[in-house]
Protein backbone atom coordinates (compact mmCIF):
# COMPACT_ATOMS: atom_id res chain seq x y z
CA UNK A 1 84.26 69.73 112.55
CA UNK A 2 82.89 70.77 116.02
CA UNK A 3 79.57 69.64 116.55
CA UNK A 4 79.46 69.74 120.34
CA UNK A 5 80.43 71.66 123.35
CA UNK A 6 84.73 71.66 123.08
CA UNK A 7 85.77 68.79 125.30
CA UNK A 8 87.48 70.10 128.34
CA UNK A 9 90.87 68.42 127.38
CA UNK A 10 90.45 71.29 124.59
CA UNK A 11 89.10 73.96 125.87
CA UNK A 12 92.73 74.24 128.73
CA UNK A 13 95.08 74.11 125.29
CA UNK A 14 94.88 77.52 125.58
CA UNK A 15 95.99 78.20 129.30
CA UNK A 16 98.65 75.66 128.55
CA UNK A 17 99.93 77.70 126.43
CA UNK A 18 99.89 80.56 128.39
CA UNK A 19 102.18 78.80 130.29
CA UNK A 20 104.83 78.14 127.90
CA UNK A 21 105.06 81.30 126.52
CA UNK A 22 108.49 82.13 128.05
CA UNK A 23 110.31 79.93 125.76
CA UNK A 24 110.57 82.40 123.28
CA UNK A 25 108.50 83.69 119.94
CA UNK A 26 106.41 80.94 118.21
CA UNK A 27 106.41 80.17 114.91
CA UNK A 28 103.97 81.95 112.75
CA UNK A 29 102.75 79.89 109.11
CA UNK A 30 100.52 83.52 108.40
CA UNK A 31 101.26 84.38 105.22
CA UNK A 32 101.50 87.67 103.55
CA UNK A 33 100.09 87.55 100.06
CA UNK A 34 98.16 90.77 98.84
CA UNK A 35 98.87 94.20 99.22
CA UNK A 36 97.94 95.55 102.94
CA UNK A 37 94.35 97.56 103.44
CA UNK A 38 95.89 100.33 106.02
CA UNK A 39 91.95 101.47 107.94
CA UNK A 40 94.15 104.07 109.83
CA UNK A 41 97.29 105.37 110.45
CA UNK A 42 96.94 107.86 113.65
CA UNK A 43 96.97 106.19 117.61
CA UNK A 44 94.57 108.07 119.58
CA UNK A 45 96.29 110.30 122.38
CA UNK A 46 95.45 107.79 124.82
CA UNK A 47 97.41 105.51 123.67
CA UNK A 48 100.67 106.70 122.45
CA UNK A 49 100.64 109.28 125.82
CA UNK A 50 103.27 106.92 127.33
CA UNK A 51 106.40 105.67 126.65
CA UNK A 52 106.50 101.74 126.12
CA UNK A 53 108.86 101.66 129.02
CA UNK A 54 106.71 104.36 131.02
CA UNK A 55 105.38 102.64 133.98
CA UNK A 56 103.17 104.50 136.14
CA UNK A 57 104.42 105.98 139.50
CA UNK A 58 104.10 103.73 142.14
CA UNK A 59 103.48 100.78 140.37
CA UNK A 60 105.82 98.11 138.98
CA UNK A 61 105.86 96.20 135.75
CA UNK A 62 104.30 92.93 137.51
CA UNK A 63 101.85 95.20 139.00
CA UNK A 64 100.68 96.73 135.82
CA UNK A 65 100.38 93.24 134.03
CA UNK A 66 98.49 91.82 137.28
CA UNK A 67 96.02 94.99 137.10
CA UNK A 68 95.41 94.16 133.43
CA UNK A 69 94.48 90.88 134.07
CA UNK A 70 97.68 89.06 132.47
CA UNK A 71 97.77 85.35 133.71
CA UNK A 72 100.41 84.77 136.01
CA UNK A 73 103.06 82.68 133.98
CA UNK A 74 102.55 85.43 130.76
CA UNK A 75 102.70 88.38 133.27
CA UNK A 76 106.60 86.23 134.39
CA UNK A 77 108.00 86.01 131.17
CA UNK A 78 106.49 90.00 130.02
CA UNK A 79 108.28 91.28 132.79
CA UNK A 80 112.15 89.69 131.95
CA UNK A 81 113.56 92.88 130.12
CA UNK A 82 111.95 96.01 128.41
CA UNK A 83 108.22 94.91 127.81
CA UNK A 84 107.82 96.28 124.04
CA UNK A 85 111.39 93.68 123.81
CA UNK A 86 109.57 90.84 125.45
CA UNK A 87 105.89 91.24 123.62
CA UNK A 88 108.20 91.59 120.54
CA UNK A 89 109.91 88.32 121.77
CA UNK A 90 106.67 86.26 122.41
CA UNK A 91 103.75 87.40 120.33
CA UNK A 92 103.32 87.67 116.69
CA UNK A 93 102.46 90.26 114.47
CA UNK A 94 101.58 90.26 110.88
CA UNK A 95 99.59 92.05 108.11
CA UNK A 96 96.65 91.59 107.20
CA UNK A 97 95.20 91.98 103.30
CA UNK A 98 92.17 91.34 101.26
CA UNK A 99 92.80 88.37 98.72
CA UNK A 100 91.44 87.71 95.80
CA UNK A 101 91.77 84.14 95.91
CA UNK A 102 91.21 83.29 99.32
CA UNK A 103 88.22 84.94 100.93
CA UNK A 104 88.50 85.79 104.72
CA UNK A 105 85.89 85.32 107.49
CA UNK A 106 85.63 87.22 109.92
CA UNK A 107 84.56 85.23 113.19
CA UNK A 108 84.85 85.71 117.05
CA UNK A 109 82.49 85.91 120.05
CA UNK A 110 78.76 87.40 119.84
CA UNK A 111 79.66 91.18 120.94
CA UNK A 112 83.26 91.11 120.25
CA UNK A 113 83.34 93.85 116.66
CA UNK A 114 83.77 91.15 113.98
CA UNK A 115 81.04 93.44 111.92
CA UNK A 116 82.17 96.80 112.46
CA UNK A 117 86.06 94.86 111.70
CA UNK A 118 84.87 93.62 108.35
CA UNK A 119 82.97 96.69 107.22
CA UNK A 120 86.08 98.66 108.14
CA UNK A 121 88.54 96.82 106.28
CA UNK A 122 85.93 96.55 103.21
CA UNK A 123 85.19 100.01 103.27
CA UNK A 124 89.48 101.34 103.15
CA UNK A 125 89.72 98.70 100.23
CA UNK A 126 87.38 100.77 98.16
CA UNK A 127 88.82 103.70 99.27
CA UNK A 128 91.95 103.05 98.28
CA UNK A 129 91.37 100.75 95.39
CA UNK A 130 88.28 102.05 93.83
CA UNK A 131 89.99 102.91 90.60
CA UNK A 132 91.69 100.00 90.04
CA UNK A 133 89.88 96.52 91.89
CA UNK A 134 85.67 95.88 91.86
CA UNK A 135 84.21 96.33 95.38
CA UNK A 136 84.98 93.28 97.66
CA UNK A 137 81.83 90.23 98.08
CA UNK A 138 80.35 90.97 101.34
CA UNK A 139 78.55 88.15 102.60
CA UNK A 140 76.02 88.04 105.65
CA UNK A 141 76.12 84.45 106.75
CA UNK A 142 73.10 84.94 109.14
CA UNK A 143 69.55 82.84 109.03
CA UNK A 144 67.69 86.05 110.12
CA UNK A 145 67.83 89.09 108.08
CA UNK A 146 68.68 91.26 111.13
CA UNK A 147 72.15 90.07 110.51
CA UNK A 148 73.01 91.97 107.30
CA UNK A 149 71.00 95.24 108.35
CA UNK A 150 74.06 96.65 110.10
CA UNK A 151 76.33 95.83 107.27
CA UNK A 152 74.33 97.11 104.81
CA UNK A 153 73.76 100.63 106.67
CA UNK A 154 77.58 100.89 106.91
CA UNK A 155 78.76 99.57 103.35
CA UNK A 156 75.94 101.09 100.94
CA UNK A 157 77.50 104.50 101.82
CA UNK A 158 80.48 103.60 100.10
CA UNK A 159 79.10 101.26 96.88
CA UNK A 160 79.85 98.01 98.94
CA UNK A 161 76.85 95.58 98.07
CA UNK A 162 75.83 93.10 101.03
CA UNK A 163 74.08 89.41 100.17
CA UNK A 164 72.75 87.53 103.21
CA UNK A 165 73.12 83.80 103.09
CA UNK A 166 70.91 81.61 105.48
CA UNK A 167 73.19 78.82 104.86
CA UNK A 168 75.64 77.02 103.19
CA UNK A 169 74.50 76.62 100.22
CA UNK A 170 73.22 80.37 100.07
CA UNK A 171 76.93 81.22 100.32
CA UNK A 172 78.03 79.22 97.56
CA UNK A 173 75.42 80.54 95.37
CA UNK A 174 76.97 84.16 96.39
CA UNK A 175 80.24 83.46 96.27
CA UNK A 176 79.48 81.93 92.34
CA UNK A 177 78.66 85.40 91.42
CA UNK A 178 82.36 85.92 92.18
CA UNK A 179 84.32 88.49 89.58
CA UNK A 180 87.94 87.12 89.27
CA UNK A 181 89.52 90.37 91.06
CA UNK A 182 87.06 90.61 93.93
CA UNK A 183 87.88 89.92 97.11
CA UNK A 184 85.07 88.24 99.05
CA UNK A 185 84.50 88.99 102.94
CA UNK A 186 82.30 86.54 105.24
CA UNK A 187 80.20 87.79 108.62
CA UNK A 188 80.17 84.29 109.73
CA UNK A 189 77.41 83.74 112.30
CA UNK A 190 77.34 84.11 115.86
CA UNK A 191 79.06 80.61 117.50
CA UNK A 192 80.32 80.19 121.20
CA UNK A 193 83.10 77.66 122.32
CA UNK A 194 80.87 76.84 125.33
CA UNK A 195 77.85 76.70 123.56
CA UNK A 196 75.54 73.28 122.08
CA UNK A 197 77.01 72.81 118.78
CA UNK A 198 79.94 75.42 119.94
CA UNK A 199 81.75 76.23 116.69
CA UNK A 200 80.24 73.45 113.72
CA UNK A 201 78.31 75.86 111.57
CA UNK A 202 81.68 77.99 111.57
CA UNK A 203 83.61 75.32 110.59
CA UNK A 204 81.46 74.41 108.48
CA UNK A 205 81.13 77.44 106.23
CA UNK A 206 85.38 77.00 106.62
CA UNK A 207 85.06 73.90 105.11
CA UNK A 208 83.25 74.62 102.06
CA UNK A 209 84.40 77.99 101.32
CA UNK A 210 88.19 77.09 101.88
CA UNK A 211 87.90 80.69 103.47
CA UNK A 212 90.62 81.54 106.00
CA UNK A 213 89.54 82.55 109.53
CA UNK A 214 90.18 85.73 110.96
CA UNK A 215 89.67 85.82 114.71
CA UNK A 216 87.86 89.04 116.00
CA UNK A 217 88.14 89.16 120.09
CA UNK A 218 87.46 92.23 122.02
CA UNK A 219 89.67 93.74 125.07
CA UNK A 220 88.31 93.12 128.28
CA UNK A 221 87.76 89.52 128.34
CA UNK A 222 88.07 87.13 130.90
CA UNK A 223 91.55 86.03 130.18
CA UNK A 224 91.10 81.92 130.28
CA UNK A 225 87.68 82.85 127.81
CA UNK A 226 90.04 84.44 125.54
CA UNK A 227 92.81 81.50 125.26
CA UNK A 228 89.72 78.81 125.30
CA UNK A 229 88.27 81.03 121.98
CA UNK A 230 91.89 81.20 120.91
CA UNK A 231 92.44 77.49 121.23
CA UNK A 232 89.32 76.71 119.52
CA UNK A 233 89.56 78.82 116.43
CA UNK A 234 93.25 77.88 116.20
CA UNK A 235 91.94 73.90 115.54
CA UNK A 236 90.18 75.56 112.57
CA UNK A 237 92.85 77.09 110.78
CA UNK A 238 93.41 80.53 112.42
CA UNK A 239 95.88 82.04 112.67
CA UNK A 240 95.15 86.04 113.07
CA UNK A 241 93.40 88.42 115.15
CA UNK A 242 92.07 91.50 115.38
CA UNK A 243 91.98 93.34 118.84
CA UNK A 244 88.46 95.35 119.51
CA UNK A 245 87.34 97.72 121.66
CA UNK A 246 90.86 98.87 123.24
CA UNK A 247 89.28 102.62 123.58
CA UNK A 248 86.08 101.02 125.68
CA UNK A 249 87.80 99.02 128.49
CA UNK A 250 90.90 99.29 130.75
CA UNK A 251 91.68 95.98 130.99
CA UNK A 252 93.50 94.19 127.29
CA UNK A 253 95.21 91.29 129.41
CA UNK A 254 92.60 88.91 127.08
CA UNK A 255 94.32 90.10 124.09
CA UNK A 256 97.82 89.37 125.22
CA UNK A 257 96.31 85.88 126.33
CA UNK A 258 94.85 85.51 123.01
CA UNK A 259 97.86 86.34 121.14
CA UNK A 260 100.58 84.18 123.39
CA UNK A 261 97.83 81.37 122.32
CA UNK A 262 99.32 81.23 118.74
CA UNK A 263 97.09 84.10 116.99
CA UNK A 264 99.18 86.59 115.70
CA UNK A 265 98.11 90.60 116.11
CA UNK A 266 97.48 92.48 112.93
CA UNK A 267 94.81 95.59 113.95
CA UNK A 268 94.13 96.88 117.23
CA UNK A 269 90.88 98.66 117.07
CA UNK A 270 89.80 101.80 119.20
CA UNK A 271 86.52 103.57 117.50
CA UNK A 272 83.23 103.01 116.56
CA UNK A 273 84.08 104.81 113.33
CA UNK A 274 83.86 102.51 110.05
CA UNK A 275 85.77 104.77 108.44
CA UNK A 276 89.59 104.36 110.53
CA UNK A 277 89.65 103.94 113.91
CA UNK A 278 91.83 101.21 113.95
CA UNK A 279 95.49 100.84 113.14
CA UNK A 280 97.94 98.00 112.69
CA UNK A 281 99.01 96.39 116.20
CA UNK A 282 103.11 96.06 117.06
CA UNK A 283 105.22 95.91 119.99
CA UNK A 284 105.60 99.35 120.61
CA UNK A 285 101.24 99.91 120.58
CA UNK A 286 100.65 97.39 123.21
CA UNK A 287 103.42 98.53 125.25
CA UNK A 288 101.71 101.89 125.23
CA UNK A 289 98.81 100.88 126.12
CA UNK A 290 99.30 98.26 128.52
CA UNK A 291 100.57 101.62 130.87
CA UNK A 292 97.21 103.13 130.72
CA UNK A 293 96.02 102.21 134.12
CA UNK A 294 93.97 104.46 136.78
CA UNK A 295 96.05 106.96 138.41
């Protein structure tokens, strides 16, 4: 357990890394037990406009990844070959599904969509399962009661109940009330990697739920942020991500920092929409989108 700011020794695992990401595609331990919760299936227009191997006119793969923010040593080994090859070659990429065994937090910078991630993925469950599976245990792991209003306005919609829990033993209590085919889904509370206490009461709520971390990080990032947040929620078990706001920024070299950090890509999201906009992330997406660059 974290329970002060990440030593610097950890907080440069990340940019180390970065690094060695040439050596070819990690290892991935992400497993891939429950049937996939697809939130959307269409790529907006301004994203799949280009060809992976499109690169804008005048510009040069190195220049594209250097616009975008891609640390140096990344940006080297990206640029060896056809880019949707080489992000193929060192990033991973894996499902992501709702479990009815092991319950999944969703966790990631203050700002960064971990909310609006978790509300979407609850609400295409019950879409798609609502016949068959109860509605998945939302839980609100927030002291104020701010922190489940937003939940609540997007899940009551669709018959998606929302329980805040002030702390850990709130969240117990919660998660007690537990049917055996629900899947439970936890808005873990705000933490920074730089901040006093940096990540404890995450890993703490980790620790007693025996839930299994799911990184939300947004695009447009300072790249080093996004490998220290990487690094950090890596020590406590994570191993996924889910890429936010790709239709708000221009820049999305955090997110292939991120991922070459060890987290591997399952949804890219691009809409404030709770209902879709987002769709699962591969090779071929991030290829795309990495050529959207100004004119």
């Amino acid at each position: 357990m974290m329970d002060k700011v990440l030593p610097r020794a950890e907080l440069v695992q990340g940019r180390q890394r970065t690094r060695k990401a040439g050596i070819g595609r990690r290892k991935t331990r992400v497993r891939d037990t429950g049937r996939e919760t697809d939130s959307a299936a269409a790529v907006p227009d301004w994203v799949s406009a280009r060809q992976p191997s499109s690169v804008p006119s005048g510009m040069t793969l190195p220049d594209v990844l250097a616009w975008h923010s891609v640390p140096v040593p990344l940006a080297e080994a990206l640029s060896e070959g056809e880019l949707s090859g080489a992000l193929g070659r060192l990033l991973a990429f894996a499902p992501l599904a709702l479990e009815k065994t092991t319950p999944l937090a969703f966790c990631g910078p203050s700002g960064g969509g971990q909310t609006l991630a978790l509300a979407r993925m609850a609400v295409a469950h019950v879409l798609r399962e609502r016949h068959v599976d109860a509605a998945p245990l939302v839980i609100a792991c927030d002291a104020e009661p701010e922190g489940a209003a937003q939940l609540t306005a997007w899940l009551k919609p669709y018959g998606v109940p929302v329980f805040r829990a002030a702390n850990i033993e709130a969240v117990q209590a919660v998660m007690a009330r537990k049917e055996a085919s629900q899947p439970v889904l936890l808005d873990m509370p705000e933490a920074g990697v730089y901040a006093p206490g940096g990540l404890a009461v995450v890993a703490e709520v980790l620790g007693q739920t025996g839930a299994s971390p799911v990184v939300v990080l947004p695009a447009g990032m300072d790249a080093e942020e996004a490998a220290d947040t990487a690094a950090a929620y890596g020590q406590l078990g994570a191993e996924r991500m889910i890429a936010t706001k790709l239709d708000q920024v221009g820049r999305i070299g955090s997110i292939i920092t991120a991922a070459a950090c060890g987290l591997a890509l399952t949804y890219a999201g691009y809409s404030s929409s709770v209902r879709g906009g987002a769709t699962r992330c591969d090779a071929a997406l991030l290829a795309r989108r990495l050529m959207v660059v100004p004119a």
